[in-house]
C-alpha atoms as a PDB file:
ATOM      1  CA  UNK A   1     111.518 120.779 178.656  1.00  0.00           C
ATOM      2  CA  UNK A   2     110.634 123.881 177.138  1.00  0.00           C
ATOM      3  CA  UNK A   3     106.672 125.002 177.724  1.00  0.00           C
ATOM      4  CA  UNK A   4     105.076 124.803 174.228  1.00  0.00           C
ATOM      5  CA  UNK A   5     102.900 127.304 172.921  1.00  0.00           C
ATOM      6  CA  UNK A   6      99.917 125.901 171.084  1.00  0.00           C
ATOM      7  CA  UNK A   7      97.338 128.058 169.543  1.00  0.00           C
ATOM      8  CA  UNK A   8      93.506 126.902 169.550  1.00  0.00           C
ATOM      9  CA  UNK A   9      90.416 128.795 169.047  1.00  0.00           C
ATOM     10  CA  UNK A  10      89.493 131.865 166.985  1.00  0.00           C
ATOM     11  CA  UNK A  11      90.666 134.330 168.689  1.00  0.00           C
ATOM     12  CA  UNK A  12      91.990 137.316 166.089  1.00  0.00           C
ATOM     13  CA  UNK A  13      95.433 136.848 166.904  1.00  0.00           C
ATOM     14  CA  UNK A  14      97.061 140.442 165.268  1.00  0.00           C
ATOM     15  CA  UNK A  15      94.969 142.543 167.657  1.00  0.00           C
ATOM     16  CA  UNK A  16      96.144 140.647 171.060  1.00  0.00           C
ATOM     17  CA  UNK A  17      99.916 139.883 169.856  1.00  0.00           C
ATOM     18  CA  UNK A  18     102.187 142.946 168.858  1.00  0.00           C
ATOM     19  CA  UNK A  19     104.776 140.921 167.844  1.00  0.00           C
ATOM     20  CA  UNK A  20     102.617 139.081 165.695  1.00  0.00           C
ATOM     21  CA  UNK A  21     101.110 142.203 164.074  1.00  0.00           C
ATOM     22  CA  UNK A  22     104.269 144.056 163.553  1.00  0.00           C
ATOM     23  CA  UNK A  23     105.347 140.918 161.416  1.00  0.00           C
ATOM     24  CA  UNK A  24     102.226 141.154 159.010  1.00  0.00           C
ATOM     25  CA  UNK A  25     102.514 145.165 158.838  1.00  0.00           C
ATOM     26  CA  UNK A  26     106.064 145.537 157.926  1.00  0.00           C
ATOM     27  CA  UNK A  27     105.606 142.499 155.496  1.00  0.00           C
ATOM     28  CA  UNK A  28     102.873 143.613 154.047  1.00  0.00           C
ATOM     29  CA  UNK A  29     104.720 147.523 153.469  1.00  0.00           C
ATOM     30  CA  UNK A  30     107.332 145.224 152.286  1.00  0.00           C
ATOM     31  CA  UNK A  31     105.041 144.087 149.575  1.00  0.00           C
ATOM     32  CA  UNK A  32     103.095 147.307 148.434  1.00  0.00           C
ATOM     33  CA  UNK A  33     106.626 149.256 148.232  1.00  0.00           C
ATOM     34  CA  UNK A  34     108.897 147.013 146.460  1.00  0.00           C
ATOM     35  CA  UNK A  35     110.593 146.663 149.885  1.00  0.00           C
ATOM     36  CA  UNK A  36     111.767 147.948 153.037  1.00  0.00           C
ATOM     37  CA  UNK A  37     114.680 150.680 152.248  1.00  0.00           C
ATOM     38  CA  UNK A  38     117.798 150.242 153.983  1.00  0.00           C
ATOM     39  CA  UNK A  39     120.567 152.564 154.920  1.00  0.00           C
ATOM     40  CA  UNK A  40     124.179 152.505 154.204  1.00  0.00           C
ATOM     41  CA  UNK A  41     124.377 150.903 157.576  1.00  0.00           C
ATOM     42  CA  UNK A  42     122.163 148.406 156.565  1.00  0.00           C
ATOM     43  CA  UNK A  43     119.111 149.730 159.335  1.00  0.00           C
ATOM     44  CA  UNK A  44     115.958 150.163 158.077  1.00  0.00           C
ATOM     45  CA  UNK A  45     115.160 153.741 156.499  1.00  0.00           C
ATOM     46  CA  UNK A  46     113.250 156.768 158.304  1.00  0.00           C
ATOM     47  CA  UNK A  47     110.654 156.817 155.807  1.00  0.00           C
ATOM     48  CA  UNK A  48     109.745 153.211 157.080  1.00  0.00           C
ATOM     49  CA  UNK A  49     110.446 153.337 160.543  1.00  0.00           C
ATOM     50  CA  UNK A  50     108.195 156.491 160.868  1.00  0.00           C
ATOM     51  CA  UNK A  51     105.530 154.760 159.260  1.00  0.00           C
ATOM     52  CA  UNK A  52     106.299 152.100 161.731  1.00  0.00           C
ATOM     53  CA  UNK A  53     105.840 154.206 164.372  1.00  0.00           C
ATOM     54  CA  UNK A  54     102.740 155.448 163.341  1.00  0.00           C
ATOM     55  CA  UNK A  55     100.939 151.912 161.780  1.00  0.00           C
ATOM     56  CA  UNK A  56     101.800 149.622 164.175  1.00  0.00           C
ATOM     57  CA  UNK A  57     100.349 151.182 167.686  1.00  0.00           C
ATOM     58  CA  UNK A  58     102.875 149.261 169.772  1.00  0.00           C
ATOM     59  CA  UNK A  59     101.903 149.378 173.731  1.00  0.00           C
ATOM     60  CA  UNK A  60     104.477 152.345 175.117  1.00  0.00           C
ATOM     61  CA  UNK A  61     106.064 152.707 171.090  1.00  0.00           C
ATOM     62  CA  UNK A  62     102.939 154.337 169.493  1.00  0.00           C
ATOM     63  CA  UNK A  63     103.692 158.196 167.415  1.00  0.00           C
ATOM     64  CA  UNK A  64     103.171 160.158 170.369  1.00  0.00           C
ATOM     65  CA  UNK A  65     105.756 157.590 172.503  1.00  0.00           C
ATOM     66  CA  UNK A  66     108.623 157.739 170.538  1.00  0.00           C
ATOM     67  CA  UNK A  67     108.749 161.670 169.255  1.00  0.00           C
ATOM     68  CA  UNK A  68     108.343 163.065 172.260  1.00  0.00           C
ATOM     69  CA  UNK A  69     112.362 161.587 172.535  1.00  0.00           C
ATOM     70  CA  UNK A  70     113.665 161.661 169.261  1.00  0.00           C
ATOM     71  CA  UNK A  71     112.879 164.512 166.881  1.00  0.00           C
ATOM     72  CA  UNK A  72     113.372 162.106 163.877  1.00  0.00           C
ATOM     73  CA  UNK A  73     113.549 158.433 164.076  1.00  0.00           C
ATOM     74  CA  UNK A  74     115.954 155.646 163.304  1.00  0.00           C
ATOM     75  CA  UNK A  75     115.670 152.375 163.761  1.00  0.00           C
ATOM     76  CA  UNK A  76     117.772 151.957 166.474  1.00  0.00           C
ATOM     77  CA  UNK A  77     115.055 154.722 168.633  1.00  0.00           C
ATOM     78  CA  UNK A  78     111.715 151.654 167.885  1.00  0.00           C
ATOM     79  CA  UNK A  79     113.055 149.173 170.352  1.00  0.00           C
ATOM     80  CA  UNK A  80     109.804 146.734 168.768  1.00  0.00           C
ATOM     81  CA  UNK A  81     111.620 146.820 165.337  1.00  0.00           C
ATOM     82  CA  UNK A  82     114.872 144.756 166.687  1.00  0.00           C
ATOM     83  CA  UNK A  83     112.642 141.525 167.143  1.00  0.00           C
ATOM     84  CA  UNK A  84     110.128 141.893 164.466  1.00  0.00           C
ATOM     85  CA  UNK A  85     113.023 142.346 161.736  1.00  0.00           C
ATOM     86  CA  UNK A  86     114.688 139.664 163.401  1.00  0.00           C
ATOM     87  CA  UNK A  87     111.743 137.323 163.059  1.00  0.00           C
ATOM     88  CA  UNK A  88     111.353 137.863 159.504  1.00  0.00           C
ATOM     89  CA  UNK A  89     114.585 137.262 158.775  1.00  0.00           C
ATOM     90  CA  UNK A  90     115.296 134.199 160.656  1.00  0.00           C
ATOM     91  CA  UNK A  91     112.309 132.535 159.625  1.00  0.00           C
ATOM     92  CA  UNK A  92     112.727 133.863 155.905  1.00  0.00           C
ATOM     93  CA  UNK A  93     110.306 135.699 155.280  1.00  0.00           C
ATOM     94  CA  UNK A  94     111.996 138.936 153.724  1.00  0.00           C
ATOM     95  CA  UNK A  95     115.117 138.475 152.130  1.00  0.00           C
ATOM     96  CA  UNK A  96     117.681 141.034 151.298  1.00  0.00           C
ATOM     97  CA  UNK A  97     117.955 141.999 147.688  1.00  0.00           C
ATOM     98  CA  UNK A  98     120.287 144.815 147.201  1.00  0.00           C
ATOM     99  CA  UNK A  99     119.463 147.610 149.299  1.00  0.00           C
ATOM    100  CA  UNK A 100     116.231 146.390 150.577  1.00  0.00           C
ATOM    101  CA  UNK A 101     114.460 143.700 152.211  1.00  0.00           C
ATOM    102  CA  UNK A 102     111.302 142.105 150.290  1.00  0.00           C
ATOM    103  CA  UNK A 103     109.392 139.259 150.812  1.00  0.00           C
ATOM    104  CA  UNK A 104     110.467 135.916 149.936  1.00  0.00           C
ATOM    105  CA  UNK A 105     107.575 133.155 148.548  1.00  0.00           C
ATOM    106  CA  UNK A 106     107.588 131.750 152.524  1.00  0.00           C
ATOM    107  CA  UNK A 107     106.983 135.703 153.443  1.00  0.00           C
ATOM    108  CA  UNK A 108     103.724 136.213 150.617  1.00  0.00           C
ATOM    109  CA  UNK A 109     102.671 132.646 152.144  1.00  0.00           C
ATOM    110  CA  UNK A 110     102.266 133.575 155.656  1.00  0.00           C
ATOM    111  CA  UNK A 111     100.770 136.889 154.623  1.00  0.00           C
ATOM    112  CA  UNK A 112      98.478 134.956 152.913  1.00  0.00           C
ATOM    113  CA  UNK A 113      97.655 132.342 155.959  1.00  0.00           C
ATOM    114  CA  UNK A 114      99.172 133.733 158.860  1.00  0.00           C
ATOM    115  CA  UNK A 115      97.628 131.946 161.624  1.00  0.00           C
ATOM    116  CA  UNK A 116      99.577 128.600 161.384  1.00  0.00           C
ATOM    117  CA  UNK A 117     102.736 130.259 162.026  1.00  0.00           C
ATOM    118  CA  UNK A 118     101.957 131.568 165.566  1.00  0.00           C
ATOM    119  CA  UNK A 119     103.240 128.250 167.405  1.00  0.00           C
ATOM    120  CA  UNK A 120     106.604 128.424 165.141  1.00  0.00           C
ATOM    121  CA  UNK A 121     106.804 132.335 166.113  1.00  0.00           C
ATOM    122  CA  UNK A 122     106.122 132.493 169.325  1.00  0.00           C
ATOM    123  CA  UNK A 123     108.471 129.575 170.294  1.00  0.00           C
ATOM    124  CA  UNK A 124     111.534 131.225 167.988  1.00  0.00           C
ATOM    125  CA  UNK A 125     110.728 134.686 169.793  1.00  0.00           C
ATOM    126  CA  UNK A 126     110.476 133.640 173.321  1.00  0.00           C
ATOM    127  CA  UNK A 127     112.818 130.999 173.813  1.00  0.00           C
ATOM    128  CA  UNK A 128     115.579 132.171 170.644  1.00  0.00           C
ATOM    129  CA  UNK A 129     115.333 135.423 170.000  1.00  0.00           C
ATOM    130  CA  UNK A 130     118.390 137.681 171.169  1.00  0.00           C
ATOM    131  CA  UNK A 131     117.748 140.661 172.044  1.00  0.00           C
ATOM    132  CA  UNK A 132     119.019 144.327 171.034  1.00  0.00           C
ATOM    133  CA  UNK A 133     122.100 144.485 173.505  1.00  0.00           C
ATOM    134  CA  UNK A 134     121.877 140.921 174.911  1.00  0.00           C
ATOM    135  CA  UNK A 135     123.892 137.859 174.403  1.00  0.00           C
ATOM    136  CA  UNK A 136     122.983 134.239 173.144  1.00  0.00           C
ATOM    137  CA  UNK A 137     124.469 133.035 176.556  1.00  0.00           C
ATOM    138  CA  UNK A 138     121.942 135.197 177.979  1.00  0.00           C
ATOM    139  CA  UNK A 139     119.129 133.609 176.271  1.00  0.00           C
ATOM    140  CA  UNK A 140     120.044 129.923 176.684  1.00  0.00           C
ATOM    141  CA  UNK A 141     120.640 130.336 180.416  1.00  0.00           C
ATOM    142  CA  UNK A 142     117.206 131.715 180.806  1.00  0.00           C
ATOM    143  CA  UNK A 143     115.765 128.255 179.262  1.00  0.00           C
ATOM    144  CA  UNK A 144     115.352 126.438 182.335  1.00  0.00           C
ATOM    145  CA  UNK A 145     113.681 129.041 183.901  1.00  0.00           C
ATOM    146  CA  UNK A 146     110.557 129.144 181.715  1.00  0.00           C
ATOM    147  CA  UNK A 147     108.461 126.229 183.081  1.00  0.00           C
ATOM    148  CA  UNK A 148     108.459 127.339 186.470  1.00  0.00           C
ATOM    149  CA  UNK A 149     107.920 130.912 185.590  1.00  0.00           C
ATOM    150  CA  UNK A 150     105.076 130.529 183.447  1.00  0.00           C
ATOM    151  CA  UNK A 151     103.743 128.069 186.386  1.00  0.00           C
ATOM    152  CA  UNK A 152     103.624 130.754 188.707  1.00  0.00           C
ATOM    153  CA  UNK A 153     102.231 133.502 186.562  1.00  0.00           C
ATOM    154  CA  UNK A 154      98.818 130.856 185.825  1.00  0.00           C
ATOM    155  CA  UNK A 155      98.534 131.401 189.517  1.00  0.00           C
ATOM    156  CA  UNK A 156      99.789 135.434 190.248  1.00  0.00           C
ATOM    157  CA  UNK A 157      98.851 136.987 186.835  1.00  0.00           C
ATOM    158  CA  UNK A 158      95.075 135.897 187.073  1.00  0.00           C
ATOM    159  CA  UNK A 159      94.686 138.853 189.496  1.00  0.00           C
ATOM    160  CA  UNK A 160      97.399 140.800 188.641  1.00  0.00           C
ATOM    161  CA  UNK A 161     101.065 141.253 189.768  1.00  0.00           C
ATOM    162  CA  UNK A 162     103.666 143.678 189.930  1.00  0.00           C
ATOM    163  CA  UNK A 163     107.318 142.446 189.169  1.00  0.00           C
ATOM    164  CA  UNK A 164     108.703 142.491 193.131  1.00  0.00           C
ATOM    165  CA  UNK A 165     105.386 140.163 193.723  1.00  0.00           C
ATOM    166  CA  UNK A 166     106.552 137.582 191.385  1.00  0.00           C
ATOM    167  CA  UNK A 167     109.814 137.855 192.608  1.00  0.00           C
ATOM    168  CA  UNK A 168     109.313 136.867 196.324  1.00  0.00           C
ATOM    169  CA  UNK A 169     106.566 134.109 195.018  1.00  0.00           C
ATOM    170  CA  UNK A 170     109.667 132.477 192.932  1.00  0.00           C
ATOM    171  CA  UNK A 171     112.305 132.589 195.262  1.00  0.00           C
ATOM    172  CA  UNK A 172     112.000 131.929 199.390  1.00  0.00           C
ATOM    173  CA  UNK A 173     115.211 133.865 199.861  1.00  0.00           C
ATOM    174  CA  UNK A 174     113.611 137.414 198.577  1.00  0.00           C
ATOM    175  CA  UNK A 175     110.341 136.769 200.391  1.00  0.00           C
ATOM    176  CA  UNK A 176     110.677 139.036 203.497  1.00  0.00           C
ATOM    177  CA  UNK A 177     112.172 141.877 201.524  1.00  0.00           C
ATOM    178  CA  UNK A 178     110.461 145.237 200.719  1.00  0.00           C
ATOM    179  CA  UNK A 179     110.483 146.629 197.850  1.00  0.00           C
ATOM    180  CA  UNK A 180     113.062 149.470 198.621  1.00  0.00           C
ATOM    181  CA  UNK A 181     115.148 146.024 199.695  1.00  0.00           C
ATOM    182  CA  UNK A 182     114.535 144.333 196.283  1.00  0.00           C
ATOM    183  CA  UNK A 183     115.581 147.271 194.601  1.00  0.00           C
ATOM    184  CA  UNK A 184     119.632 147.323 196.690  1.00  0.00           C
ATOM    185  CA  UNK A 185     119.502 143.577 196.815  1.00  0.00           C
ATOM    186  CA  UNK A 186     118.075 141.919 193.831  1.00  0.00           C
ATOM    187  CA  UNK A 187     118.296 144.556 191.024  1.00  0.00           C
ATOM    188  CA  UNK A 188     119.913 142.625 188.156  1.00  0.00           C
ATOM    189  CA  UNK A 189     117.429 139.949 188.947  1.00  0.00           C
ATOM    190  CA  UNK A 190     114.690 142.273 188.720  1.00  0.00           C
ATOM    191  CA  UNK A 191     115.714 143.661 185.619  1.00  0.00           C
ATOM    192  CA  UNK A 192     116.225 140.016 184.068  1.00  0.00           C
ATOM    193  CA  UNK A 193     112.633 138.870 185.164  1.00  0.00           C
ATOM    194  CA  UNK A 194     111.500 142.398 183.464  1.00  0.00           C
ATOM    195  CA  UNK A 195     113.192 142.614 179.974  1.00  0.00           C
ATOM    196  CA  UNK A 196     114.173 138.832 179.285  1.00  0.00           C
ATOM    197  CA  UNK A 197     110.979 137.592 180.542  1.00  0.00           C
ATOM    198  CA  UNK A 198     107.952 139.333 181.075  1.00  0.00           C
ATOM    199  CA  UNK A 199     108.389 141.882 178.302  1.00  0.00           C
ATOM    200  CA  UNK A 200     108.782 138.746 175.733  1.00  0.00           C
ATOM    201  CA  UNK A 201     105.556 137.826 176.987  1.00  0.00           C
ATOM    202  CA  UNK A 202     103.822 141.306 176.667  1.00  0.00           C
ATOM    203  CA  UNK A 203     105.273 141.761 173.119  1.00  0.00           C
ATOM    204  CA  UNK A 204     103.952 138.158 172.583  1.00  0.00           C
ATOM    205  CA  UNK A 205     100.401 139.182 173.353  1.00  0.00           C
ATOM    206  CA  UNK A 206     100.404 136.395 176.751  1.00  0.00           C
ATOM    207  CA  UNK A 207     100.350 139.053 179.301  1.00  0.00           C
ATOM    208  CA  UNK A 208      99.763 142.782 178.928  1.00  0.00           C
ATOM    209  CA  UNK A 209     100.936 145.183 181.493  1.00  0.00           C
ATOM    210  CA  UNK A 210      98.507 147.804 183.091  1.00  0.00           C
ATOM    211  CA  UNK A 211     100.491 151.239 184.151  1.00  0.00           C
ATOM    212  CA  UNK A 212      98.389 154.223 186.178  1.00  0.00           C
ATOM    213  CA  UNK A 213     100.658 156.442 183.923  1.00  0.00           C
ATOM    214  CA  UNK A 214     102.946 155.554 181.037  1.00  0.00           C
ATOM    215  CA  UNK A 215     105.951 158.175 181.834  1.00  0.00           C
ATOM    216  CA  UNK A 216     105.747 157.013 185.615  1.00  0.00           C
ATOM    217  CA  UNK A 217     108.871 155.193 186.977  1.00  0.00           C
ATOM    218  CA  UNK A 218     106.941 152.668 189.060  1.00  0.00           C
ATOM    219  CA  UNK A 219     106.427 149.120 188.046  1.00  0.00           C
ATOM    220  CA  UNK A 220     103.334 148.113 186.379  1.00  0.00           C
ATOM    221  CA  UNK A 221     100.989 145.084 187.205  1.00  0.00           C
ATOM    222  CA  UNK A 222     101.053 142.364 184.652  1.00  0.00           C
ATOM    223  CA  UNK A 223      97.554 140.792 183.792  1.00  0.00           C
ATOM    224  CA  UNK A 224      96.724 137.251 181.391  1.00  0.00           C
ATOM    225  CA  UNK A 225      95.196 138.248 177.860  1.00  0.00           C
ATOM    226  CA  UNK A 226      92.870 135.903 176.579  1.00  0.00           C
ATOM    227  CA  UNK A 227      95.693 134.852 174.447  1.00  0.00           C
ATOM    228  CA  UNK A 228      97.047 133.368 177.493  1.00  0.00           C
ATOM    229  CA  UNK A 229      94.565 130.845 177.846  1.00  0.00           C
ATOM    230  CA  UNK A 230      94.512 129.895 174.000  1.00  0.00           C
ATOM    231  CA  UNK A 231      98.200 129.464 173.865  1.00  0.00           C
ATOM    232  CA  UNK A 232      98.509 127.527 177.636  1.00  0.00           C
ATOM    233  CA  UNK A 233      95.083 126.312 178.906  1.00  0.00           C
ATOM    234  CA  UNK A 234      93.995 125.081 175.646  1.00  0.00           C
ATOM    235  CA  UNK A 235      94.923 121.148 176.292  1.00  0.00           C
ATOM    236  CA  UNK A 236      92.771 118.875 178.872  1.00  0.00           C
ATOM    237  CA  UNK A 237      95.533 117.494 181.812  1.00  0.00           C
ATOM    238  CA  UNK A 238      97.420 121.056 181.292  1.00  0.00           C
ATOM    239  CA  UNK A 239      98.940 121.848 184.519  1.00  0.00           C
ATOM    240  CA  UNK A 240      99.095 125.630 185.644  1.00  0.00           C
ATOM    241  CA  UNK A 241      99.109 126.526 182.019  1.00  0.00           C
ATOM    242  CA  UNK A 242     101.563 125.000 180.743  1.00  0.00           C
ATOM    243  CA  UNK A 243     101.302 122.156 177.740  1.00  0.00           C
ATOM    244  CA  UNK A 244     104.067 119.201 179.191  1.00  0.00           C
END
């Protein structure tokens, strides 16, 4: 059984979850410009994605982030766009209408309230969302693998741990190994437990990650937000932070 995520309290829930604020700022552009341009290709348009870029200060994505790569900006070059515009559009709210996409009555009504739609959005985008590059095989096959995860970071995330820590914690067999051993050995599992797990969880707003430099090459150390706690601790006879 899936974990569910269930919020409670008053925490403010766009400041803590990226994935959650992206949604609100590209709906509410939507809204004030009679839509979200499209290219030929059907992408989202420059003019958008650089105001993107700039509005919607995206851990590791902000201005600064992304031009220092690209000189101009598509929307293939904002990694954070692929889920947000997939979000809106699978849970309708835009809606393509000739060459743009605009918000649909379901869209204006969770700009209006938008609260009541974290449980729906955070279950679509951790559990359902495919990724830019991945496959839906990928994401299904990662299912059973969510309890136990999200067990284990209640326990190593509440001081802080680096990806090869959680690694060895989840499975006896990588245990002994170093890190230089983790990284011949156990690479593609690395990079799963990275980008199909813990990065869903940062973009969430569950976990952030806390890097002595941004443009360094070493892993990071992954710390619970308080939205951790609102989302997973929030029910009396929870176990390890996760609703049964």
């Amino acid at each position: 059984m899936l974990p569910e995520i269930r919020l409670d309290g008053n925490l403010d829930v766009a400041a803590l979850s990226p994935v959650f604020r992206g949604m609100l700022l590209a709906l509410s552009y939507a809204e004030t410009h009679d839509g979200i341009g499209l290219t030929p290709a059907g992408a989202m348009n420059r003019k958008f994605v650089h105001w993107a870029a700039v509005s919607f200060q995206w851990p590791g994505f902000g201005e600064a982030d992304l031009y220092s790569v690209n000189k101009v900006l598509d929307q293939s070059d904002m990694p954070p766009l692929w889920p947000v515009r997939d979000l809106l559009q699978r849970l309708k709210f835009l809606r393509l209408d000739k060459k743009c996409l605009v918000p649909s009555k379901r869209g204006l009504e969770f700009l209006a309230n938008p609260r009541p739609q974290f449980n729906s959005i955070a279950a679509q985008y951790l559990y359902s969302h495919v990724g830019e590059g991945e496959e839906a095989r990928e994401v299904r096959e990662r299912m059973p693998f969510w309890k136990p995860l999200l067990e284990r970071l209640e326990v190593e995330a509440d001081h802080g741990c680096s990806p090869n820590e959680l690694l060895r914690a989840l499975n006896p067999d990588l245990a002994s190994l170093s890190d230089v051993e983790i990284f011949v050995k156990a690479w593609p599992l690395k990079m799963d437990l990275k980008y199909g797990y813990l990065r869903r969880l940062c973009w969430l707003g569950l976990l952030y990650e806390q890097r002595e430099d941004r443009d360094s090459i070493q892993d990071g150390v992954y710390h619970k937000t308080p939205l951790w706690s609102a989302c997973l601790n929030s029910q009396p006879g929870s176990n390890a932070g996760v609703v049964h």
